[in-house]
Protein backbone atom coordinates (compact mmCIF):
# COMPACT_ATOMS: atom_id res chain seq x y z
CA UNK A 1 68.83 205.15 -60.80
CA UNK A 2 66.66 208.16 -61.42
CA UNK A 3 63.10 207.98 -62.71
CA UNK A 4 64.26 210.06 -65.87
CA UNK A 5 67.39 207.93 -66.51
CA UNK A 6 65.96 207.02 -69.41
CA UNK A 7 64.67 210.29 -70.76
CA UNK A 8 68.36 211.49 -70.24
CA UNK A 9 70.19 208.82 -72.17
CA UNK A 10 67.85 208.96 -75.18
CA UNK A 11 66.79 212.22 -75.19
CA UNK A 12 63.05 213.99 -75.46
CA UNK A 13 62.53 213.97 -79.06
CA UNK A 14 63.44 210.17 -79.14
CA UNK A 15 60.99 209.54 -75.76
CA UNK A 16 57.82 211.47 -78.02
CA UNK A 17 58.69 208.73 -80.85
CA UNK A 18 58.71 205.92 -78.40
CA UNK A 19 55.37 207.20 -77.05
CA UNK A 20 54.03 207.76 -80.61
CA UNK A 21 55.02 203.95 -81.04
CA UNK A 22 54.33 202.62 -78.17
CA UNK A 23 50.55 204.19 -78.91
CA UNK A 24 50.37 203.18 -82.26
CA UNK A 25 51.02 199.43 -80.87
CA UNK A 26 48.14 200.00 -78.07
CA UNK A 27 46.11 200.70 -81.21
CA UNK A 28 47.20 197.95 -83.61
CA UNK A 29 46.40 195.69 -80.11
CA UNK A 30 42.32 197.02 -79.53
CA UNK A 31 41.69 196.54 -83.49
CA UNK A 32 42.83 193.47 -82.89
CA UNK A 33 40.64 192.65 -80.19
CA UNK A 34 37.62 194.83 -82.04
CA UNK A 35 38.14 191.74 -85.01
CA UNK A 36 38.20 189.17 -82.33
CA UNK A 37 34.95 190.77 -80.85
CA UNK A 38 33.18 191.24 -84.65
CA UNK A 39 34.63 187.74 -85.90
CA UNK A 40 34.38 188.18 -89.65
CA UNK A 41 38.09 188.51 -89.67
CA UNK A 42 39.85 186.02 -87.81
CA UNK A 43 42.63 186.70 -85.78
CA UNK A 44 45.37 184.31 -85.00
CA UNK A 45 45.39 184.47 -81.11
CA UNK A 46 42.34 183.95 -78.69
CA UNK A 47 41.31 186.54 -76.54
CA UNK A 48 43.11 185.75 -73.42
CA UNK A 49 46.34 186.61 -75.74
CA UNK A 50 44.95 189.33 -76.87
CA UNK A 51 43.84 191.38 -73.94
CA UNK A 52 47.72 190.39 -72.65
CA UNK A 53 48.80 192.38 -75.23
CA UNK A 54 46.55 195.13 -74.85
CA UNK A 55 47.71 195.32 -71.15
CA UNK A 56 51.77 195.20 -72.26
CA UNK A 57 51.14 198.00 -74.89
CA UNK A 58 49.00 199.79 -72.52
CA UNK A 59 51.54 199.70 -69.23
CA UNK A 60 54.54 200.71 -72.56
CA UNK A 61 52.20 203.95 -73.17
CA UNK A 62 52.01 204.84 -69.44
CA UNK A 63 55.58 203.96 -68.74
CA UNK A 64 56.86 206.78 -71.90
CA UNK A 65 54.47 209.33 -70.12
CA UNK A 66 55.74 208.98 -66.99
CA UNK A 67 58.81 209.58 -68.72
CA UNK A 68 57.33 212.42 -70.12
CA UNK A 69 55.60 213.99 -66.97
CA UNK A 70 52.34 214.13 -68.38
CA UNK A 71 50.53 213.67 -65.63
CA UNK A 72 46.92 211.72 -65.08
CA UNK A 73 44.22 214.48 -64.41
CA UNK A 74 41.09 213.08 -63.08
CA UNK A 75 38.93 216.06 -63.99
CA UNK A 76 39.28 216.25 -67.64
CA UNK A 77 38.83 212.27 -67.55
CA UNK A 78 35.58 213.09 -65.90
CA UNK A 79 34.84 215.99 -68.65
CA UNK A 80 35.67 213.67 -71.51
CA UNK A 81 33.43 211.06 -70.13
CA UNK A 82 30.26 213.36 -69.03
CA UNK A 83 30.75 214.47 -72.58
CA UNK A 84 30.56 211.16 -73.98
CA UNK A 85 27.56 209.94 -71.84
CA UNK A 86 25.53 212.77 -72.94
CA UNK A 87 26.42 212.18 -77.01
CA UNK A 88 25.38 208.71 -76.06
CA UNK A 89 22.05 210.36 -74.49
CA UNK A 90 22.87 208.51 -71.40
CA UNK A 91 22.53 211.62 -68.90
CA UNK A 92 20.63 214.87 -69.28
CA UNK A 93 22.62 217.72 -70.25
């Protein structure tokens, strides 16, 4: 089977919603995890199930932009976070 089997039989416009939902699950998963961490809201799984969810709704997100050919670029990763360490006043600008 190809790689884009999938992409064919559902079509583009469906893939973008399944990443868009697949996302919105990733999300729903780490606020989950942030209430587990904070503990003023309980949460009905430990953490162990949590961060097994976070890891299924994480590899769903990669596996629709693979899909997707949006491809991993190292140097704006390294941007974002030099950006982020200096907000944080961890490095020098």
């Amino acid at each position: 089977m190809a790689r884009n089997d999938i992409l064919e039989a559902i079509g583009e416009e469906a893939m973008w919603m399944q990443l868009a939902e697949e996302a919105s699950e990733l999300s729903q998963a780490a606020a989950k995890m942030a209430r587990y961490l904070h503990g003023t809201n309980p949460v009905a799984k430990d953490e162990d199930e949590i961060r097994a969810d976070i890891i299924e709704e994480y590899a769903d997100v990669v596996n629709c932009a693979r899909h997707l050919i949006i491809p991993i670029h190292e140097n704006v990763i390294c941007v974002k976070n030099k950006r982020w360490r200096q907000r944080l006043g961890l490095v020098k600008e």
